[in-house]
C-alpha atoms as a PDB file:
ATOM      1  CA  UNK A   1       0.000   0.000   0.000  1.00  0.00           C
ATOM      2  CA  UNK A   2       1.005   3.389  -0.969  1.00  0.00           C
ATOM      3  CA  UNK A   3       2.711   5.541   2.304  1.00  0.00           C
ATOM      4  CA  UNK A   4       0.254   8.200   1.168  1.00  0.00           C
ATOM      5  CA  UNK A   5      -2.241   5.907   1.509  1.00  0.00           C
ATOM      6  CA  UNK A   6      -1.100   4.467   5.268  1.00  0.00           C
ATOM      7  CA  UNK A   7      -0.781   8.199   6.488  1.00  0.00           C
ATOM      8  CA  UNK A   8      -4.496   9.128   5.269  1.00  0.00           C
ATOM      9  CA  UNK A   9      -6.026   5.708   7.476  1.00  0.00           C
ATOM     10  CA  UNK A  10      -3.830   6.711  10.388  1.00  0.00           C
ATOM     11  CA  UNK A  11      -7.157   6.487  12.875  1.00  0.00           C
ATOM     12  CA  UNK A  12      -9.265   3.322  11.137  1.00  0.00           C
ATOM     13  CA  UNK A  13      -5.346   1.288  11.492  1.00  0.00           C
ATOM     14  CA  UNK A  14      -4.721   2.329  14.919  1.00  0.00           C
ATOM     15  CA  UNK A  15      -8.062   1.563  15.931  1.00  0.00           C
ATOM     16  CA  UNK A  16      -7.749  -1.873  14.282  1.00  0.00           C
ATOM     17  CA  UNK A  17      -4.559  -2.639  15.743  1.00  0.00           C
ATOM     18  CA  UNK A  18      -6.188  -1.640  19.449  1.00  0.00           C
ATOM     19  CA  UNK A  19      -9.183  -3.821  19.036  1.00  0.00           C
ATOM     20  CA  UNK A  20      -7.002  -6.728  18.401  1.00  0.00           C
ATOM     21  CA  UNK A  21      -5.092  -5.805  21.233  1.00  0.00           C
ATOM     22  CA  UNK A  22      -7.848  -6.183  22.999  1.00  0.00           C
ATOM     23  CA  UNK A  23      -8.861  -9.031  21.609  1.00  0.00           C
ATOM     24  CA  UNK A  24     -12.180  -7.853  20.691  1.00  0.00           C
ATOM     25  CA  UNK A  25     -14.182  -8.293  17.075  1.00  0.00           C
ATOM     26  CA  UNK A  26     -15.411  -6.089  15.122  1.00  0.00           C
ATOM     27  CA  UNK A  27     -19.014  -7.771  16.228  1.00  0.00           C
ATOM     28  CA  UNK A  28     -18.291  -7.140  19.807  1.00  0.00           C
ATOM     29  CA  UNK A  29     -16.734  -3.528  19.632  1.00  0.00           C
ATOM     30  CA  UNK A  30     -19.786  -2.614  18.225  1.00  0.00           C
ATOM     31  CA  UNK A  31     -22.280  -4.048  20.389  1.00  0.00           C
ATOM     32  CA  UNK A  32     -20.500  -2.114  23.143  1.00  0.00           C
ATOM     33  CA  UNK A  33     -21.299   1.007  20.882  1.00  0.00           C
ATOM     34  CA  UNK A  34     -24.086   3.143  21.997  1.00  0.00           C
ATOM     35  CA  UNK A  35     -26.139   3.537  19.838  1.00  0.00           C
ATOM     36  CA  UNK A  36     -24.899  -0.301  18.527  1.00  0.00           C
ATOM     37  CA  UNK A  37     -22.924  -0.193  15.366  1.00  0.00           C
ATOM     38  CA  UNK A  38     -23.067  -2.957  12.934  1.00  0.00           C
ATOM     39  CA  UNK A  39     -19.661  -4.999  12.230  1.00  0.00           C
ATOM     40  CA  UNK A  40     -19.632  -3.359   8.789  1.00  0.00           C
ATOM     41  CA  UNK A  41     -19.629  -0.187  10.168  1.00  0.00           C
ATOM     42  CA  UNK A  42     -16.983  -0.902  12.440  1.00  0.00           C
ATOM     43  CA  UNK A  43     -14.770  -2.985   9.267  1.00  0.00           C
ATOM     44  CA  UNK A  44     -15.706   0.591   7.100  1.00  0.00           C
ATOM     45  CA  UNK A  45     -13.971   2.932  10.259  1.00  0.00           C
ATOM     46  CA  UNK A  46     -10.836   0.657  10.275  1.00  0.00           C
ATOM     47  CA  UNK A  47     -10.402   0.847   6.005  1.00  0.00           C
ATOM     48  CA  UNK A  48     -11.046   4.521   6.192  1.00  0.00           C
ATOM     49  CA  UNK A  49     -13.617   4.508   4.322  1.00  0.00           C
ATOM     50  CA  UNK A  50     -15.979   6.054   7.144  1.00  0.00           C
ATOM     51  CA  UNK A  51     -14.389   8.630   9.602  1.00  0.00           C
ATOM     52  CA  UNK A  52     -14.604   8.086  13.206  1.00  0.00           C
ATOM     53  CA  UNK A  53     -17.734   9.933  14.702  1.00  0.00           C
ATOM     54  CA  UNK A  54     -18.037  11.688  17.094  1.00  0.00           C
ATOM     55  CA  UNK A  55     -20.569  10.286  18.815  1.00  0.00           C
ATOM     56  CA  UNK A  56     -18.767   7.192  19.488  1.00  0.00           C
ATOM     57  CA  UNK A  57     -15.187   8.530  20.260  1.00  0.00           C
ATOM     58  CA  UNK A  58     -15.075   8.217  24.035  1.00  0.00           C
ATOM     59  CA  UNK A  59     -17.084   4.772  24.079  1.00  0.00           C
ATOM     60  CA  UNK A  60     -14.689   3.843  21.672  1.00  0.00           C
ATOM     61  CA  UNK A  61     -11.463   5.394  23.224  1.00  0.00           C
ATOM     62  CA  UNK A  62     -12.605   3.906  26.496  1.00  0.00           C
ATOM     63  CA  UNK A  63     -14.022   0.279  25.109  1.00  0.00           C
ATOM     64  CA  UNK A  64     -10.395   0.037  23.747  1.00  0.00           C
ATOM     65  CA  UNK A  65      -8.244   1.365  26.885  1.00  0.00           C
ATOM     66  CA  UNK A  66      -7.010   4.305  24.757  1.00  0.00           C
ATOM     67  CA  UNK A  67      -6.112   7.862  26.012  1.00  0.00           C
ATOM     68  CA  UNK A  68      -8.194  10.225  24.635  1.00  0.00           C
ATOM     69  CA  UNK A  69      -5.267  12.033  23.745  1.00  0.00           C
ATOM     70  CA  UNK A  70      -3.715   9.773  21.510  1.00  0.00           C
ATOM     71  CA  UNK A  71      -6.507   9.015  19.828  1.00  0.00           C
ATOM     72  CA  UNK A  72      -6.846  12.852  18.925  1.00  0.00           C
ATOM     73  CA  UNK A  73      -3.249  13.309  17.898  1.00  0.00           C
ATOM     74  CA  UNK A  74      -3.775  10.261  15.792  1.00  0.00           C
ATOM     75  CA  UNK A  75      -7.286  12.026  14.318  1.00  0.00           C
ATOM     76  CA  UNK A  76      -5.282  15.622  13.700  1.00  0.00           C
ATOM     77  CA  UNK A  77      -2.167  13.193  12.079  1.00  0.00           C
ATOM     78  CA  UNK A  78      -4.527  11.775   9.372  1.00  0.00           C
ATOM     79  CA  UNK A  79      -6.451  15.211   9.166  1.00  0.00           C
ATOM     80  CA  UNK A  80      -3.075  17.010   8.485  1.00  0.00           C
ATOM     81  CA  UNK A  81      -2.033  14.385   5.807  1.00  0.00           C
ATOM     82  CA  UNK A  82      -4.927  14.714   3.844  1.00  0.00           C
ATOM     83  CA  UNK A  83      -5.118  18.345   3.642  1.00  0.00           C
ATOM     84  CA  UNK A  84      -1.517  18.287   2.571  1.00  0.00           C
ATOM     85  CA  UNK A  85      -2.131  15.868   0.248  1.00  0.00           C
ATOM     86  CA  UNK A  86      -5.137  18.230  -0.903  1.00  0.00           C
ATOM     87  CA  UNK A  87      -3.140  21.045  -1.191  1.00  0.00           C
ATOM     88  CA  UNK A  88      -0.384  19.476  -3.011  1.00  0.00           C
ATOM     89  CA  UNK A  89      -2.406  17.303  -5.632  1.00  0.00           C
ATOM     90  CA  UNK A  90      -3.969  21.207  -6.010  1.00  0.00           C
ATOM     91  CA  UNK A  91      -0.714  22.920  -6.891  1.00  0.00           C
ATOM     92  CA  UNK A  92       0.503  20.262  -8.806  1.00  0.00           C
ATOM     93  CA  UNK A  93      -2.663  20.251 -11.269  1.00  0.00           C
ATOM     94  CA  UNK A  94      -2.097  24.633 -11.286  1.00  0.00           C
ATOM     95  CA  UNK A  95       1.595  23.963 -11.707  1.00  0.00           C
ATOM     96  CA  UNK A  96       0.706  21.492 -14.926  1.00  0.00           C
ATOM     97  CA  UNK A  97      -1.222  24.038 -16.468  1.00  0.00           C
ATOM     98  CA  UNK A  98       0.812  27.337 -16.042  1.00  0.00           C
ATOM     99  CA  UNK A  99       4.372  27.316 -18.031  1.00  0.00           C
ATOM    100  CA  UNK A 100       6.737  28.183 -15.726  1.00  0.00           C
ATOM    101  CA  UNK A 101       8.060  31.105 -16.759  1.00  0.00           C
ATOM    102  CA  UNK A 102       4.277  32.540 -16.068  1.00  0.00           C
ATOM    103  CA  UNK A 103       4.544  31.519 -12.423  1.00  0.00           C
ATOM    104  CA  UNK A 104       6.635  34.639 -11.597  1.00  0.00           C
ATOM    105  CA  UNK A 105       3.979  37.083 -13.069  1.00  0.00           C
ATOM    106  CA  UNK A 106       0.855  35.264 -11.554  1.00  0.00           C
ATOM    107  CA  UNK A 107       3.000  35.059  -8.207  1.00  0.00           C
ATOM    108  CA  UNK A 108       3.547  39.011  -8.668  1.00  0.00           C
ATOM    109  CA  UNK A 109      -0.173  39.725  -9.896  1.00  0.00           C
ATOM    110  CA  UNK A 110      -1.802  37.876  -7.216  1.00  0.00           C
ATOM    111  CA  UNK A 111       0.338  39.471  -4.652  1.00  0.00           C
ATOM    112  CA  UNK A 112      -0.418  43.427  -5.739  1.00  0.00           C
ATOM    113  CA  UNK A 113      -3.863  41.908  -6.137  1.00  0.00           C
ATOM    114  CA  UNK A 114      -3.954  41.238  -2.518  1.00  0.00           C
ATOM    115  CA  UNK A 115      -2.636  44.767  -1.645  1.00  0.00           C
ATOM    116  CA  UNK A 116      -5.318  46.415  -3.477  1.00  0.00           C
ATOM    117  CA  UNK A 117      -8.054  48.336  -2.380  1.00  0.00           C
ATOM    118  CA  UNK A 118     -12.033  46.681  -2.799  1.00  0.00           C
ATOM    119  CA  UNK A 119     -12.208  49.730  -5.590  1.00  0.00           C
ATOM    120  CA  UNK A 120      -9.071  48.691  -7.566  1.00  0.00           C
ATOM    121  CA  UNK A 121      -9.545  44.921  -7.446  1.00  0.00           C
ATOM    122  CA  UNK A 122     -13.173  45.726  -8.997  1.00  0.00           C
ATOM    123  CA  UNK A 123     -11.407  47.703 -11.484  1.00  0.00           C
ATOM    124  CA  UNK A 124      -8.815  44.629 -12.315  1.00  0.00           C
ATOM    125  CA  UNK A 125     -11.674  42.072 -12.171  1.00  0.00           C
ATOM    126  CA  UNK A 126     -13.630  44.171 -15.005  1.00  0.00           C
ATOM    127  CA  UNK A 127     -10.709  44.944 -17.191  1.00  0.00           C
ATOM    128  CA  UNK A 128      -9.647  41.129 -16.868  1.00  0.00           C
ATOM    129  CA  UNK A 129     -13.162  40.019 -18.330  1.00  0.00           C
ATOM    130  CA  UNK A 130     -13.001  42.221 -20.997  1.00  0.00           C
ATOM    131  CA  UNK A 131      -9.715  41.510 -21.981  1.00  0.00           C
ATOM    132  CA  UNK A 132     -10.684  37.326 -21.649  1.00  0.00           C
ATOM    133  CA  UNK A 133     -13.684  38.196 -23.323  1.00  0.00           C
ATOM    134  CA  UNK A 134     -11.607  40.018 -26.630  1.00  0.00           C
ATOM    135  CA  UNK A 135      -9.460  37.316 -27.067  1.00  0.00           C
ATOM    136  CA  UNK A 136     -11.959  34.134 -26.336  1.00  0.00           C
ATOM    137  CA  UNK A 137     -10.302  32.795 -23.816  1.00  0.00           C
ATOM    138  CA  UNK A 138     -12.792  33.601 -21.508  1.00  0.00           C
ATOM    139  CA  UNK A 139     -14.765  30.513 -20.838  1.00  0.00           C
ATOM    140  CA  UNK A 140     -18.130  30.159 -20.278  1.00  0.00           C
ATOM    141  CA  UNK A 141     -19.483  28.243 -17.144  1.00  0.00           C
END
């Protein structure tokens, strides 16, 4: 399995590897759910495929003898990694799609756009769309 992959089930492995620990099944964690959980929810938590709620993170923390604590660090761990992964996969995609030497000017652009006043960056966003618009590149949503 992909690292990427291990770092974005960081909660649904730990969790896995606690209930065996523990020597519980999936069957049995979830009967001492409350509400119950079914053993597919429980299998679906451990793949990743459904994040831990919240509903059932202290019964769970507590059914499995885990700090609360580590059980959040683990939570904000997997949170972080996907985000990052977000971001990245996001700026990669941009990056694909702007030739390099344009980076500098967008970089610069976006940067005197944030300086500008509410006035000016109406002014840019009108003279953009008409200039987009000219040369029919603007596209249409």
């Amino acid at each position: 399995m992909p690292s990427d992959k291990i770092q974005q089930n960081l909660v649904g492995s730990y969790l896995k590897q606690m209930r065996e620990k523990a020597g519980l099944s999936q069957k049995s964690l979830g009967l001492l759910l409350k509400p119950e959980v079914t053993t597919q929810f429980v299998s679906n938590i451990e793949r990743g495929i459904t994040p831990l709620p919240l509903t059932h993170f202290k019964r769970i923390a507590e059914s499995l003898g885990i700090p609360a604590h580590e059980l959040i660090e683990k939570m904000e761990s997997e949170y972080s990694a996907k985000l990052n992964q977000a971001v990245t996969t996001q700026t990669e995609r941009i990056s694909r799609r702007v030739p390099v030497q344009e980076h500098e000017f967008l970089d610069n652009l976006i940067a005197c756009y944030m300086k500008a006043s509410i006035d000016q960056k109406k002014r840019l966003q009108r003279e953009v769309a008409t200039i987009l618009e000219l040369s029919n590149l603007h596209r249409s949503s």
